[in-house]
N, C-alpha and C. Protein backbone atom coordinates (compact mmCIF):
# COMPACT_ATOMS: atom_id res chain seq x y z
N UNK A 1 118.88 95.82 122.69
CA UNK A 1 118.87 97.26 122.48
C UNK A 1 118.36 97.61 121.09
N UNK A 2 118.69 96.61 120.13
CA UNK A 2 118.11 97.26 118.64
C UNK A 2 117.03 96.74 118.19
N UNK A 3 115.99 95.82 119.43
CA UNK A 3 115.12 96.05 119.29
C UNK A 3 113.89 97.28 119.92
N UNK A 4 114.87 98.10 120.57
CA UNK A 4 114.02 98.92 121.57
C UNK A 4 114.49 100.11 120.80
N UNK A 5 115.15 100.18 119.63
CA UNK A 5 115.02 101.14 118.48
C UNK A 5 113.93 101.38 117.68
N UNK A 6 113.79 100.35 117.50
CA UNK A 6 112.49 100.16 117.06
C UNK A 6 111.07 100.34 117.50
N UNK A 7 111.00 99.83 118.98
CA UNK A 7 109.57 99.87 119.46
C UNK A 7 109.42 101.73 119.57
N UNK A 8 110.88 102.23 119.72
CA UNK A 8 110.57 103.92 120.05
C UNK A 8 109.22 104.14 119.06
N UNK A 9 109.25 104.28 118.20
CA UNK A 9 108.02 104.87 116.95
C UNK A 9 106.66 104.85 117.76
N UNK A 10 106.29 103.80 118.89
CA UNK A 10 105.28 103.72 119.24
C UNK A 10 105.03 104.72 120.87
N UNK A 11 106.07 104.80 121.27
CA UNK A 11 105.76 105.73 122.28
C UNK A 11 105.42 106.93 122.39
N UNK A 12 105.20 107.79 121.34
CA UNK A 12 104.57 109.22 121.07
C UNK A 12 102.86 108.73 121.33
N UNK A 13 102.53 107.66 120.94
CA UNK A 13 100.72 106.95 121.34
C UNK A 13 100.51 106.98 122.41
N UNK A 14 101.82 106.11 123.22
CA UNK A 14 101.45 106.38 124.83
C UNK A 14 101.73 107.32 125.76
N UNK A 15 102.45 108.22 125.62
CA UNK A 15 102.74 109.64 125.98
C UNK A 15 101.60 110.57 126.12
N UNK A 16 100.30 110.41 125.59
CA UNK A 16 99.21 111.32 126.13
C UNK A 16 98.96 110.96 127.96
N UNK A 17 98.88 109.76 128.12
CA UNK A 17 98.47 109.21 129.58
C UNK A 17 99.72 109.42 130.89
N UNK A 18 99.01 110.36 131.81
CA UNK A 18 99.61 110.64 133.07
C UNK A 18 99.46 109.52 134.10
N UNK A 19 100.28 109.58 134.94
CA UNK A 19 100.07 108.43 135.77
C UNK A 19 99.37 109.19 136.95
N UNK A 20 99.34 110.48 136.94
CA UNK A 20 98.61 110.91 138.13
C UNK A 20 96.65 111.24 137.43
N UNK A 21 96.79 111.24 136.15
CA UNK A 21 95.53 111.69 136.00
C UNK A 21 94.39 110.39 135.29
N UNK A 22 93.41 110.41 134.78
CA UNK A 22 92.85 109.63 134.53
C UNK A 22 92.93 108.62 133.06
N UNK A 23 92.20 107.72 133.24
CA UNK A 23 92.94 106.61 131.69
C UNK A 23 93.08 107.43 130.82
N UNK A 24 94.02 107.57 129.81
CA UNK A 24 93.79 107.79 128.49
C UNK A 24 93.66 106.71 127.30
N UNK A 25 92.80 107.23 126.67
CA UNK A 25 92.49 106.40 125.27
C UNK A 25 92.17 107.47 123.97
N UNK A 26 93.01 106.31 123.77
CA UNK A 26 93.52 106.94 122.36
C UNK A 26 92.61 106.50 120.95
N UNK A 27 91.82 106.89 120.61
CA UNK A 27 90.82 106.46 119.65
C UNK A 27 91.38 106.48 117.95
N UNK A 28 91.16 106.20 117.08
CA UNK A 28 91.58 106.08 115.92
C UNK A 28 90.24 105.73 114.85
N UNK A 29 89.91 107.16 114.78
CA UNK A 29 88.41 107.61 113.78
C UNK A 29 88.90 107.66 112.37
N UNK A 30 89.32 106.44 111.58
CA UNK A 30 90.04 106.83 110.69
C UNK A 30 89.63 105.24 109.71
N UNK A 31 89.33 105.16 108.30
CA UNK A 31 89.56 104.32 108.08
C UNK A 31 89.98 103.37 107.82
N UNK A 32 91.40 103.60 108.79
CA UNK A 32 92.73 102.44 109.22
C UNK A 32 92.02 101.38 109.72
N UNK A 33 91.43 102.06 110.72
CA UNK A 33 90.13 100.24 112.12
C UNK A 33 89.58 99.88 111.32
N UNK A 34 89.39 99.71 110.11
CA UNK A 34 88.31 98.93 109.77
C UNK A 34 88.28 97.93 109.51
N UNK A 35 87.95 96.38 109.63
CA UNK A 35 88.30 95.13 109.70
C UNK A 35 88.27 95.09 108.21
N UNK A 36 89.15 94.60 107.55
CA UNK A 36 89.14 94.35 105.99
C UNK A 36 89.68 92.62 105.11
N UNK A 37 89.06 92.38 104.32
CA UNK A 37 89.38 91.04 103.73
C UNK A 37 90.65 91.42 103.30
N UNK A 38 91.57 90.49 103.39
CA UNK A 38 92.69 90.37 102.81
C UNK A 38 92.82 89.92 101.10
N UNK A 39 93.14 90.59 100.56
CA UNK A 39 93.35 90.22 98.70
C UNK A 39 94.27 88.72 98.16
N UNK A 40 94.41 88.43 97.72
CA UNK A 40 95.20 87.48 97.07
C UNK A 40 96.40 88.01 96.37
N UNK A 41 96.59 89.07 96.06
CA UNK A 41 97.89 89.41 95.53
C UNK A 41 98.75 89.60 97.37
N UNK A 42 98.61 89.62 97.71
CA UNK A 42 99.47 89.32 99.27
C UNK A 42 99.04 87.88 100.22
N UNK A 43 98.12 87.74 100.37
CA UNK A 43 97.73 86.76 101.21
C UNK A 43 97.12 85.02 100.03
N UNK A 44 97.62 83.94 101.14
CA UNK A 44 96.73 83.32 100.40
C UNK A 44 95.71 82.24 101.49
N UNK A 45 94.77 82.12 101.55
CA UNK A 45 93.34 81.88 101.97
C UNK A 45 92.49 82.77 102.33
N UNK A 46 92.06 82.93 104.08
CA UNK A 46 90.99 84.23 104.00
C UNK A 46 92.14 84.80 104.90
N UNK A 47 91.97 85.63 104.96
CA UNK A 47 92.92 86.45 106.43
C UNK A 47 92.02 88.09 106.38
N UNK A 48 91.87 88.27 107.72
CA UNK A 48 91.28 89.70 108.27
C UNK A 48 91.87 90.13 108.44
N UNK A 49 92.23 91.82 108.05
CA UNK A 49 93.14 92.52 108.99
C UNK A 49 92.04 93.77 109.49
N UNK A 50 92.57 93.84 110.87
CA UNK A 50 91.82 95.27 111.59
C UNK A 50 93.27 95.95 112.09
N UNK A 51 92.92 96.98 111.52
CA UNK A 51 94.26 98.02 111.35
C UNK A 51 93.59 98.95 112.62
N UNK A 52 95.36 99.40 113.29
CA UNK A 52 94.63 100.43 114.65
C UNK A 52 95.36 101.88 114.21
N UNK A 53 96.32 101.19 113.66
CA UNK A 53 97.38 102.65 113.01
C UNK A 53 97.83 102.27 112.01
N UNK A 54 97.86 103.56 110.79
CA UNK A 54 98.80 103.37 109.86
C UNK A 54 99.41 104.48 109.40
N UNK A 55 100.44 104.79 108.79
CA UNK A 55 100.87 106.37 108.54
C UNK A 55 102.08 105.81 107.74
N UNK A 56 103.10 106.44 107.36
CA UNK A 56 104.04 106.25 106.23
C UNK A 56 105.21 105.93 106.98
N UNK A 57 105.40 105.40 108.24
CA UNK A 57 106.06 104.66 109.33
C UNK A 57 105.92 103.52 109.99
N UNK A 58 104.88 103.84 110.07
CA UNK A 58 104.46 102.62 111.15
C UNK A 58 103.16 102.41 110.87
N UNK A 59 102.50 100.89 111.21
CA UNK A 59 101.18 100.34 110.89
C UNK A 59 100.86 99.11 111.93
N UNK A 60 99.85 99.42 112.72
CA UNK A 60 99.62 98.62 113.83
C UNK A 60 98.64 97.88 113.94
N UNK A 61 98.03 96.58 114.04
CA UNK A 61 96.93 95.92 113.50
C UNK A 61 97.06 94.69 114.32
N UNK A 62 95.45 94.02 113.80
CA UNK A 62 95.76 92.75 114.06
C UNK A 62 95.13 91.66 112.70
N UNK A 63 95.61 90.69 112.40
CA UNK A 63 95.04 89.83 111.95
C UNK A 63 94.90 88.31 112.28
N UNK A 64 93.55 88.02 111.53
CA UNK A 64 93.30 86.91 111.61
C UNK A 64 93.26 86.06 110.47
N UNK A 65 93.77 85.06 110.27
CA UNK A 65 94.34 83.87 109.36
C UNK A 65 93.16 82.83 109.97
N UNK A 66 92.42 82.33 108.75
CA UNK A 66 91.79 81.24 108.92
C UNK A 66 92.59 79.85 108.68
N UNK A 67 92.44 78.81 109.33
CA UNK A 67 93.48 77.51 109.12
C UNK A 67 94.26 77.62 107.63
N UNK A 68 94.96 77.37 107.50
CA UNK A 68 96.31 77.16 106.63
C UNK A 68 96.83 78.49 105.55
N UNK A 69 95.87 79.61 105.94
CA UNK A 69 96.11 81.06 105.48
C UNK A 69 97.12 81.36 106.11
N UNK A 70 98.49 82.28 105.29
CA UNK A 70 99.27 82.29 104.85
C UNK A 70 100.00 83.95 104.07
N UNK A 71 100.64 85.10 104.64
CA UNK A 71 101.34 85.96 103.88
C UNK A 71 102.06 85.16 102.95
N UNK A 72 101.82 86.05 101.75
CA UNK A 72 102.91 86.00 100.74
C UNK A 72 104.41 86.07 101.47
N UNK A 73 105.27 85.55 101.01
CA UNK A 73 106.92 85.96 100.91
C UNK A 73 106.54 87.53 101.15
N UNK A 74 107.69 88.44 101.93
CA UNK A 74 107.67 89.95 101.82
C UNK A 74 108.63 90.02 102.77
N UNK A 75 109.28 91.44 102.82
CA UNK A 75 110.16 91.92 103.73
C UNK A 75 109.62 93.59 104.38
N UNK A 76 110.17 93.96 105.31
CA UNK A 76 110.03 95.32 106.04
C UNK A 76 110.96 95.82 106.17
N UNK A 77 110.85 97.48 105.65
CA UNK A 77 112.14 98.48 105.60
C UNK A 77 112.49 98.32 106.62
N UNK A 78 111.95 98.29 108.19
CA UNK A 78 112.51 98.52 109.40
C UNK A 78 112.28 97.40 110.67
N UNK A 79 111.87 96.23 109.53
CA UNK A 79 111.19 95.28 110.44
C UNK A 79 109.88 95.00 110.97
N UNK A 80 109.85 93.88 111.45
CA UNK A 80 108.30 94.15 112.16
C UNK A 80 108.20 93.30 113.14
N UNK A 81 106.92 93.08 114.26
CA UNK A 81 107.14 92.52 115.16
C UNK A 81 105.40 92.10 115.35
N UNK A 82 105.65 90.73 115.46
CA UNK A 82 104.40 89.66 116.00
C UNK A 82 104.42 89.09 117.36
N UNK A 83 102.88 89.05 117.60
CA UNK A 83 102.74 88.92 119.28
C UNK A 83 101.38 88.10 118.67
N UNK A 84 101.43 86.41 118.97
CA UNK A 84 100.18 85.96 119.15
C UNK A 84 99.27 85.77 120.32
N UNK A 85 98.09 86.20 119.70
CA UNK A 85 96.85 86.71 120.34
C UNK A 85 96.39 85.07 120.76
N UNK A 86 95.66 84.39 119.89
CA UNK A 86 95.09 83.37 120.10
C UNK A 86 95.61 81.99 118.55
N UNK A 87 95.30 81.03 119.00
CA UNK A 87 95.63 80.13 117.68
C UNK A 87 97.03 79.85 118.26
N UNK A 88 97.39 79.28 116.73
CA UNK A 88 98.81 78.28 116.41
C UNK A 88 99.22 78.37 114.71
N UNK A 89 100.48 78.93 114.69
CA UNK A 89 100.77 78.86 113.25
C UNK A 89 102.24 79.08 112.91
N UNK A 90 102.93 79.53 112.13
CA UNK A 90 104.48 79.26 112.04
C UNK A 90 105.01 80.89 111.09
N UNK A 91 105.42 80.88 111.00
CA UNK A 91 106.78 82.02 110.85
C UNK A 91 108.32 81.66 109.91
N UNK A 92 108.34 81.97 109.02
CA UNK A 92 109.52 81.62 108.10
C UNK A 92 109.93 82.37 107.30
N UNK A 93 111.78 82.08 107.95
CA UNK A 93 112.31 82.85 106.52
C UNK A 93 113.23 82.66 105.33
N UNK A 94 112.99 82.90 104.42
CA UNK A 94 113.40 82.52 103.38
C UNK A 94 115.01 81.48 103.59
N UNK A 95 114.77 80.45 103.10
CA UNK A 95 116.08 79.73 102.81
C UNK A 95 116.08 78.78 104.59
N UNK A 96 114.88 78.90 105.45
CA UNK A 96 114.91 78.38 106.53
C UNK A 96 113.82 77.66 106.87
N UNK A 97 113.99 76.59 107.61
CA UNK A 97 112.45 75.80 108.41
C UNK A 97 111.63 76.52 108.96
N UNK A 98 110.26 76.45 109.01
CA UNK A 98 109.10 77.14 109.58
C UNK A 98 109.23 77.12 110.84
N UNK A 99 108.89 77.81 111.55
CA UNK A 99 109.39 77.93 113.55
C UNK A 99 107.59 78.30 113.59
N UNK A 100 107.70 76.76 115.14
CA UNK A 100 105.87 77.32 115.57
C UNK A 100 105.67 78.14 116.10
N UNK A 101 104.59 79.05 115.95
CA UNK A 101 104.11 80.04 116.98
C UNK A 101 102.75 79.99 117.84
N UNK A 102 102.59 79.90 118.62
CA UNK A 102 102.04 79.99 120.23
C UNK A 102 101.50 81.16 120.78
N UNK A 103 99.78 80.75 121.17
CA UNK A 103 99.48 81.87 122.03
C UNK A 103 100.75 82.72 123.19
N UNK A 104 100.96 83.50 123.03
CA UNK A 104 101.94 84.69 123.79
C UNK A 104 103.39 84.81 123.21
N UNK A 105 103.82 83.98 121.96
CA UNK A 105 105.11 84.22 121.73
C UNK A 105 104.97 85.23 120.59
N UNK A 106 106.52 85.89 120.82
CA UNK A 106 106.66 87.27 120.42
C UNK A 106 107.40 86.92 118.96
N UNK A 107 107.60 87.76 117.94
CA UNK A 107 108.35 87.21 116.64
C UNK A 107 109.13 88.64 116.31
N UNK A 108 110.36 88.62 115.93
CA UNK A 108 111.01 89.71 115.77
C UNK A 108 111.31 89.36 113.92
N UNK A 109 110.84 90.19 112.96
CA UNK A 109 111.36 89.91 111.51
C UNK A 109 112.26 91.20 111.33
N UNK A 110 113.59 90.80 111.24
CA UNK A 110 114.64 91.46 111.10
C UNK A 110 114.50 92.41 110.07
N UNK A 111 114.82 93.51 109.78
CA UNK A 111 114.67 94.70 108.40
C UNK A 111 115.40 93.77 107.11
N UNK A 112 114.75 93.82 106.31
CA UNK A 112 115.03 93.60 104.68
C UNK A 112 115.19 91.74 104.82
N UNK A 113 114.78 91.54 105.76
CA UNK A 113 114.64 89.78 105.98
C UNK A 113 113.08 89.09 105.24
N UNK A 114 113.54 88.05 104.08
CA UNK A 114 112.50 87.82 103.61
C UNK A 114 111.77 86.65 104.46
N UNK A 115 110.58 86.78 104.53
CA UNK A 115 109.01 85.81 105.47
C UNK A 115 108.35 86.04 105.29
N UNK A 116 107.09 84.60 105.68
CA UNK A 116 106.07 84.53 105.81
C UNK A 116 105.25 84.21 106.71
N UNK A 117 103.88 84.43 107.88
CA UNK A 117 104.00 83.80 108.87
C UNK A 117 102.00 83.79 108.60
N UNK A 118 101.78 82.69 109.49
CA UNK A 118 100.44 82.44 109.05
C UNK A 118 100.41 81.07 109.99
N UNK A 119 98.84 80.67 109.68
CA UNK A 119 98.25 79.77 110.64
C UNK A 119 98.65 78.23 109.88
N UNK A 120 98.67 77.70 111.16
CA UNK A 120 98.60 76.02 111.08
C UNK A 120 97.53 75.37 109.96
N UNK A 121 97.77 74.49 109.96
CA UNK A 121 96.77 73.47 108.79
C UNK A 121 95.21 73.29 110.17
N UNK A 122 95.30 73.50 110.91
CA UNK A 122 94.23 72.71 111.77
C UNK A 122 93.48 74.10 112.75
N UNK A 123 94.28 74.95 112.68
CA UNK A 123 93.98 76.29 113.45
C UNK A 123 93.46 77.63 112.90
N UNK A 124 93.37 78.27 113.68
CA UNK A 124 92.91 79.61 112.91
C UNK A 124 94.65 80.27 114.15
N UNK A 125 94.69 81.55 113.75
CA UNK A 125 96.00 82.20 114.16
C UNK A 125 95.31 83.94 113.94
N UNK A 126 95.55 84.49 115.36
CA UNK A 126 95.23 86.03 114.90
C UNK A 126 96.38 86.03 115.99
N UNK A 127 97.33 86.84 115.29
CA UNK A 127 98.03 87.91 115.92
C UNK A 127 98.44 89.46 115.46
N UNK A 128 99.23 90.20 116.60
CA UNK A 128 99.19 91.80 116.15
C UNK A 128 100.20 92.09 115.83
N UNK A 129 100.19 92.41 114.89
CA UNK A 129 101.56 92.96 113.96
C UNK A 129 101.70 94.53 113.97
N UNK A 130 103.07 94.84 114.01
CA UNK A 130 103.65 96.10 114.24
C UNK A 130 104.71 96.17 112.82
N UNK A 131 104.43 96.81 112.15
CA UNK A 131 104.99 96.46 111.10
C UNK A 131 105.81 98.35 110.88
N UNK A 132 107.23 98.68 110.34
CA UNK A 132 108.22 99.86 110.73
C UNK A 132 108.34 100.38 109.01
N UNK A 133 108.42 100.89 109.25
CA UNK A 133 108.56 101.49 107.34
C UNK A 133 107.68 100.32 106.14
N UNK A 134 108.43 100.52 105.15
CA UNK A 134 107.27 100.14 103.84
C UNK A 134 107.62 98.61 103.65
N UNK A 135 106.33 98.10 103.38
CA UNK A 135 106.45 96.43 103.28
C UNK A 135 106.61 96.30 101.54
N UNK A 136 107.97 95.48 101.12
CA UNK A 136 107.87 94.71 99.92
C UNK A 136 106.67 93.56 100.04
N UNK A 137 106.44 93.39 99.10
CA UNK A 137 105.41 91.89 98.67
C UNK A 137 105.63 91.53 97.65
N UNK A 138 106.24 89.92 97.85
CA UNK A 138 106.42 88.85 96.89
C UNK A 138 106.04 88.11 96.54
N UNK A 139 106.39 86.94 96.19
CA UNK A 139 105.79 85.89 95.31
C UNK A 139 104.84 85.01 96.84
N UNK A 140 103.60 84.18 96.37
CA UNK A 140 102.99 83.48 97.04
C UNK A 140 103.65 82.44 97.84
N UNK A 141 103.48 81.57 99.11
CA UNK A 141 104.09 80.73 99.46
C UNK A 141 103.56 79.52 98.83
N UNK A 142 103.76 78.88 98.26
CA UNK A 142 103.43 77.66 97.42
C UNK A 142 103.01 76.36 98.65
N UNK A 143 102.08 75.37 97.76
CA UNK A 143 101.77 74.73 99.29
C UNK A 143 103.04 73.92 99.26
N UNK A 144 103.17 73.34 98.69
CA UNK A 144 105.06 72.43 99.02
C UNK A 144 105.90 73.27 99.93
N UNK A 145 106.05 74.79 100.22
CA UNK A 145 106.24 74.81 100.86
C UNK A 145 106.07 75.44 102.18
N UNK A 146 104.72 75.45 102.17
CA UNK A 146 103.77 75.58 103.22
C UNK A 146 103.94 74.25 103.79
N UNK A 147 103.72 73.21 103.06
CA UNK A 147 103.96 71.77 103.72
C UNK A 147 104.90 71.28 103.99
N UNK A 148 106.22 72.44 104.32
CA UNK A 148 107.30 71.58 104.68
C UNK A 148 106.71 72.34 106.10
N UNK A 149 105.48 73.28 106.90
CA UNK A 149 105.71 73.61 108.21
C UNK A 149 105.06 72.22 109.18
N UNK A 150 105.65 72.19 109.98
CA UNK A 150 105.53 71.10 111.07
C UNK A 150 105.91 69.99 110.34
N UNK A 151 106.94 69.73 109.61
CA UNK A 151 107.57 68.71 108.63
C UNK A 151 108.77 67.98 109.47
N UNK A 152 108.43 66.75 110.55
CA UNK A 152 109.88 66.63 111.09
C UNK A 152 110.86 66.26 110.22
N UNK A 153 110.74 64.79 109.07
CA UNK A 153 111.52 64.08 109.25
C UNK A 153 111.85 64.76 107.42
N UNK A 154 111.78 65.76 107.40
CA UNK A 154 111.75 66.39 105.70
C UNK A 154 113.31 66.83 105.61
C-alpha cells in the first residue's frame, strides 16, 4: 500500500486516455526529453539520461550506464523507483551488500535511504527511474566499493 502512495503522482499523465475513445499520447515538448551526458559531480563513468518528465515533484526518465558507471551515493525526499529496461547491474544501500539487478526487476529506494545503483563491470544497464520529490547528492562511490558488487566470498 505505501508503495501505491507513491506511484499516485503519476496518474494525473494517464488520466487524459478513455477507454472508449482513441490512444492518447502524451507528448513532452520540453527540454526535459532531451538525452543528456551525465556530469561527474553525480555520476561516475558515462551515463545518459533521457528525461520524459520533470517538475518540482516528480521526474521520469531513463538512463543509460555504460559498463561499470555508477550514481554517486544520494537519497530521495519521497523515494524512487527502478525498472530495468535492458543490461545487468546492482543497487546499494549504504551500510549494505550490492543486490543484482536484471532485465524486468523492479527496485523500490525507500525515502531518505542512502544508494547507489548502476551497471555491472561487463555490461551496459539502462533503466527508468521515477524519482518523488528532491534528490540529495553525495559523495562518489569509490571503486573499493564498487568492487565489493558481485563480491561472494568478501
Amino acid at each position: 500500500m505505501r508503495l501505491l502512495n507513491y506511484l499516485l503522482p503519476v496518474v494525473p499523465l494517464l488520466q487524459t486516455a478513455s477507454s472508449s475513445g482513441p490512444v492518447a499520447i502524451i507528448t513532452h515538448p520540453s527540454p526535459a526529453n532531451e538525452t543528456r551526458v551525465v556530469l561527474g559531480d553525480t555520476f561516475t563513468g558515462d551515463a545518459y539520461i533521457d528525461a520524459s518528465h520533470a517538475d518540482n515533484e516528480t521526474w521520469i526518465g531513463n538512463v543509460l550506464f555504460t559498463p561499470s558507471a555508477r550514481t554517486h551515493w544520494h537519497t530521495h525526499e519521497r523515494g524512487q523507483l527502478l525498472r530495468v529496461i535492458a543490461g545487468s547491474g546492482w543497487v546499494c544501500d549504504k551500510g549494505a551488500r550490492p543486490r543484482h539487478l536484471r532485465v524486468g526487476d523492479t527496485a523500490w529506494c525507500p525515502p531518505g535511504v542512502t544508494h547507489w545503483h548502476g551497471a555491472e563491470e561487463g555490461s551496459f544497464l539502462v533503466h527508468e527511474a521515477i524519482a518523488y520529490g528532491a534528490t540529495e547528492w553525495l559523495d562518489a562511490v569509490g571503486d573499493e566499493e564498487y568492487g565489493q558488487a558481485g563480491c561472494i566470498d568478501c
